[in-house]
C-alpha atoms as a PDB file:
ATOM      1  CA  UNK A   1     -14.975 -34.896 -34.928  1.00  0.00           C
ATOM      2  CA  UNK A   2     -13.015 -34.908 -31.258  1.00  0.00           C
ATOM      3  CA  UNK A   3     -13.536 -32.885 -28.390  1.00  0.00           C
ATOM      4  CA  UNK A   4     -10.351 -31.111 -26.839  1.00  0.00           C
ATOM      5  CA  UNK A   5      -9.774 -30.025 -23.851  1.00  0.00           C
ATOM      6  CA  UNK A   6      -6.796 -27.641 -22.971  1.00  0.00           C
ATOM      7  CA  UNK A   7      -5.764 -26.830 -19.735  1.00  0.00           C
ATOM      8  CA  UNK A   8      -3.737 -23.438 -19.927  1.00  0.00           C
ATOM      9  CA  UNK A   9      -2.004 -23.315 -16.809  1.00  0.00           C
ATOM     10  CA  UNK A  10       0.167 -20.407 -15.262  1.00  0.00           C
ATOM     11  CA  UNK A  11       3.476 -21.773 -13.672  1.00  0.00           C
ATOM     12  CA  UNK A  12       5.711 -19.534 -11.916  1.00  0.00           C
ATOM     13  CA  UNK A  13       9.854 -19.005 -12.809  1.00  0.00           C
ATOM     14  CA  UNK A  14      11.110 -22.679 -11.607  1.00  0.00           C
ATOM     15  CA  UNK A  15       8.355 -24.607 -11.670  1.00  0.00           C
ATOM     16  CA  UNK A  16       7.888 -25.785 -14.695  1.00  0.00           C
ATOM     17  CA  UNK A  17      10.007 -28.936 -14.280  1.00  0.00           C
ATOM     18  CA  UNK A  18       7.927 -29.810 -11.039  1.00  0.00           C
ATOM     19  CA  UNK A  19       4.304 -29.565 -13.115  1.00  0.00           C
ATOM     20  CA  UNK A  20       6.459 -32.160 -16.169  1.00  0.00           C
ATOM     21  CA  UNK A  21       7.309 -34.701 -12.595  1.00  0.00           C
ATOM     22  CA  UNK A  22       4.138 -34.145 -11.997  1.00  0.00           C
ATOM     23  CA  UNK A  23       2.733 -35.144 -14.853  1.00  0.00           C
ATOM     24  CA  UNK A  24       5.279 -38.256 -15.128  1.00  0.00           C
ATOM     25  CA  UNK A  25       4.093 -39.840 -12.138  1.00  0.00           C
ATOM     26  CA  UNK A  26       0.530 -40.041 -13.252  1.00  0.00           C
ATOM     27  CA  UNK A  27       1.242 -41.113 -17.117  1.00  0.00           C
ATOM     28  CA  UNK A  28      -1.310 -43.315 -18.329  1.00  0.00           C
ATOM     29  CA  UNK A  29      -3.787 -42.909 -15.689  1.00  0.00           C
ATOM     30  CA  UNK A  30      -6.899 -41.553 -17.949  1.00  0.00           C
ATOM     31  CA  UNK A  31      -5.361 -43.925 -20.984  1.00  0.00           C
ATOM     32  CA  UNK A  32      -8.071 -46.641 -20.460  1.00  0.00           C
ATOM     33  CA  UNK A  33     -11.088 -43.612 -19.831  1.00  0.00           C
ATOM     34  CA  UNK A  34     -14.004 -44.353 -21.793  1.00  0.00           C
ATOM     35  CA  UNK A  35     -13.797 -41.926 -25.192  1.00  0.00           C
ATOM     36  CA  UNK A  36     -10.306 -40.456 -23.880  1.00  0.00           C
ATOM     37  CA  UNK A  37      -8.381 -40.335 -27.344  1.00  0.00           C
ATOM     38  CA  UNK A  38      -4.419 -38.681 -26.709  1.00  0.00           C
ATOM     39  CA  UNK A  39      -2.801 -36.508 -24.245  1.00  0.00           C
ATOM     40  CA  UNK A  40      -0.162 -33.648 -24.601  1.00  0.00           C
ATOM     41  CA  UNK A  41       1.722 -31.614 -21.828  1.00  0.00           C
ATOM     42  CA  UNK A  42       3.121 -28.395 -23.746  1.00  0.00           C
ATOM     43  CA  UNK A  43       6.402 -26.581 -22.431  1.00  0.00           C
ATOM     44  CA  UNK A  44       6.389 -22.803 -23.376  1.00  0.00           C
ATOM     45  CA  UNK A  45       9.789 -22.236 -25.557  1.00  0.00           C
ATOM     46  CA  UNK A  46       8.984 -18.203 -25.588  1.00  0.00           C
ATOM     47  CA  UNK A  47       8.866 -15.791 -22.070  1.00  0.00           C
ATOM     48  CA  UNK A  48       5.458 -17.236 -21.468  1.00  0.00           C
ATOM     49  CA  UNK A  49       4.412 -19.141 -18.481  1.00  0.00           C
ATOM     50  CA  UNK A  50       1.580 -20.375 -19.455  1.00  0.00           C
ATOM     51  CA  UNK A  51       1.884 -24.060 -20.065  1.00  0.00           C
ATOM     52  CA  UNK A  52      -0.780 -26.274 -21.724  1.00  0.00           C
ATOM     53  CA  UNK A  53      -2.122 -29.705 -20.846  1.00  0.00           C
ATOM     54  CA  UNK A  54      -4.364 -31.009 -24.141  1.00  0.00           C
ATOM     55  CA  UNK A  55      -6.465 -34.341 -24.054  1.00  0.00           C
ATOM     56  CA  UNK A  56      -8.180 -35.281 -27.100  1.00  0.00           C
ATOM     57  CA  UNK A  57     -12.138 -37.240 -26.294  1.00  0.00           C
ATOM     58  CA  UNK A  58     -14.470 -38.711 -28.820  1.00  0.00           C
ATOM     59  CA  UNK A  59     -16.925 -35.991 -27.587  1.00  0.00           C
ATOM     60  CA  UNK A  60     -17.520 -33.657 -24.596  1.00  0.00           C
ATOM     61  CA  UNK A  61     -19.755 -36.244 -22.717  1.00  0.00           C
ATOM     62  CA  UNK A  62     -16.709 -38.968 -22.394  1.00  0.00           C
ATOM     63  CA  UNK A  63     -15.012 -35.462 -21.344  1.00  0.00           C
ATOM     64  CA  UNK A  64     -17.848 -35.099 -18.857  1.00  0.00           C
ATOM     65  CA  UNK A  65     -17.747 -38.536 -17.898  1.00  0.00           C
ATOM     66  CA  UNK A  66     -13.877 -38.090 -16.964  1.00  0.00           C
ATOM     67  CA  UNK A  67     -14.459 -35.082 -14.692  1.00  0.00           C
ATOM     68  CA  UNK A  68     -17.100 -36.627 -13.013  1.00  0.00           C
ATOM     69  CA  UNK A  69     -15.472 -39.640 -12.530  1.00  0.00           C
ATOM     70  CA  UNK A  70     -13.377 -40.776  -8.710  1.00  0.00           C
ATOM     71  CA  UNK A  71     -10.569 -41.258 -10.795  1.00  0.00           C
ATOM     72  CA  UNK A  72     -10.047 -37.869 -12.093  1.00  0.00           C
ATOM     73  CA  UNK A  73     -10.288 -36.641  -7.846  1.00  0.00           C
ATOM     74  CA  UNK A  74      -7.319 -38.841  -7.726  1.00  0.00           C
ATOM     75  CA  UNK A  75      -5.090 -37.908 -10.620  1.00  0.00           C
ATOM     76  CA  UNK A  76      -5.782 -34.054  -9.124  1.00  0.00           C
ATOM     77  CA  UNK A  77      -4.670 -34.609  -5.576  1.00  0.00           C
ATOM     78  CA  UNK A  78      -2.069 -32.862  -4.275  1.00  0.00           C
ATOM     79  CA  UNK A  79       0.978 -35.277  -4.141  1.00  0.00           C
ATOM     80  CA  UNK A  80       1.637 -37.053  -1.116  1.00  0.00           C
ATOM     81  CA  UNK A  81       4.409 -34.379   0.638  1.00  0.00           C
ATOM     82  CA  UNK A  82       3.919 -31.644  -1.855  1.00  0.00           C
ATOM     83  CA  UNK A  83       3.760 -28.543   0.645  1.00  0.00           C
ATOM     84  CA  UNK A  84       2.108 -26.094  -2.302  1.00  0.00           C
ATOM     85  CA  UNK A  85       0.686 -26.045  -5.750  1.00  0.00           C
ATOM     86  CA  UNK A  86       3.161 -25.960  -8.845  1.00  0.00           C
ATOM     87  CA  UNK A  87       0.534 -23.544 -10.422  1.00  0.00           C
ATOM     88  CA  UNK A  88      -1.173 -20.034  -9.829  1.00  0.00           C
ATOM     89  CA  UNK A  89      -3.434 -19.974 -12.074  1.00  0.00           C
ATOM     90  CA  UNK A  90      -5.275 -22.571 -14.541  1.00  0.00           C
ATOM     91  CA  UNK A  91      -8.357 -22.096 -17.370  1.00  0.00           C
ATOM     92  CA  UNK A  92      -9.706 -24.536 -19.143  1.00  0.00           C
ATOM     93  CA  UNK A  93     -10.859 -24.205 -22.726  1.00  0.00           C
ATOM     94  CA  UNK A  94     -12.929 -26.258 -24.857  1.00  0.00           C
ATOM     95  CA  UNK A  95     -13.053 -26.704 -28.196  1.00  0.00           C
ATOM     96  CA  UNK A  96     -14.211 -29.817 -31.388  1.00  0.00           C
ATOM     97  CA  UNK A  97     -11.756 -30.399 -34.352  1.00  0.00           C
ATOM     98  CA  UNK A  98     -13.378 -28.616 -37.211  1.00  0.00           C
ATOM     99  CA  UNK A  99     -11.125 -29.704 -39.701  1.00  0.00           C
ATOM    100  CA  UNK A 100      -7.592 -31.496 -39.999  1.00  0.00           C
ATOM    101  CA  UNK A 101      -5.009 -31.142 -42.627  1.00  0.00           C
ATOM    102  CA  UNK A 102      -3.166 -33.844 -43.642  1.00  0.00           C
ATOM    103  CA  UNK A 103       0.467 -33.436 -45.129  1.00  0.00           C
ATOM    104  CA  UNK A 104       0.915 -33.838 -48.760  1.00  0.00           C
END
């Protein structure tokens, strides 16, 4: 079964459409990542500000792979003239697929 990672990141009031530009302008860039299987940026609908980046790996060693990789240094730089961080907080959580449902 898949590996998932989840970054649960805290954005503050107004900054949640900076962290979605951010994430724009680096689409694709772990796509052809040995093992790397789907990506997801999730917007809070509630009051919460937590928002949640989700990739999907074959297992936690292409995962491990990734993060130790130069290109995942560059798709975490700050961007070129961004003064501050769009987040105050991030955790990252780990977790295999122990089962699926499929729709009837």
């Amino acid at each position: 079964m898949s590996f998932l990672a989840i970054n649960a990141i805290t954005v503050p009031e107004g900054g949640g459409d900076e962290l979605a530009r951010r994430f724009a302008a680096r689409a694709g860039a772990v796509d052809q990542q040995e093992g790397f299987e789907g990506f997801e940026l999730l917007r809070p609908v509630d009051d919460r500000s937590t928002w949640l980046v989700m990739t999907r790996w074959r297992d936690q060693e292409a995962f491990n792979a990734w993060v130790s990789s130069p290109a995942f240094g560059h798709g975490h730089a700050r961007p070129e003239g961004s003064s501050q961080p769009v987040a105050t907080h991030s955790e990252l959580w780990q977790y295999t697929v122990e089962q699926v449902g499929e729709r009837a």
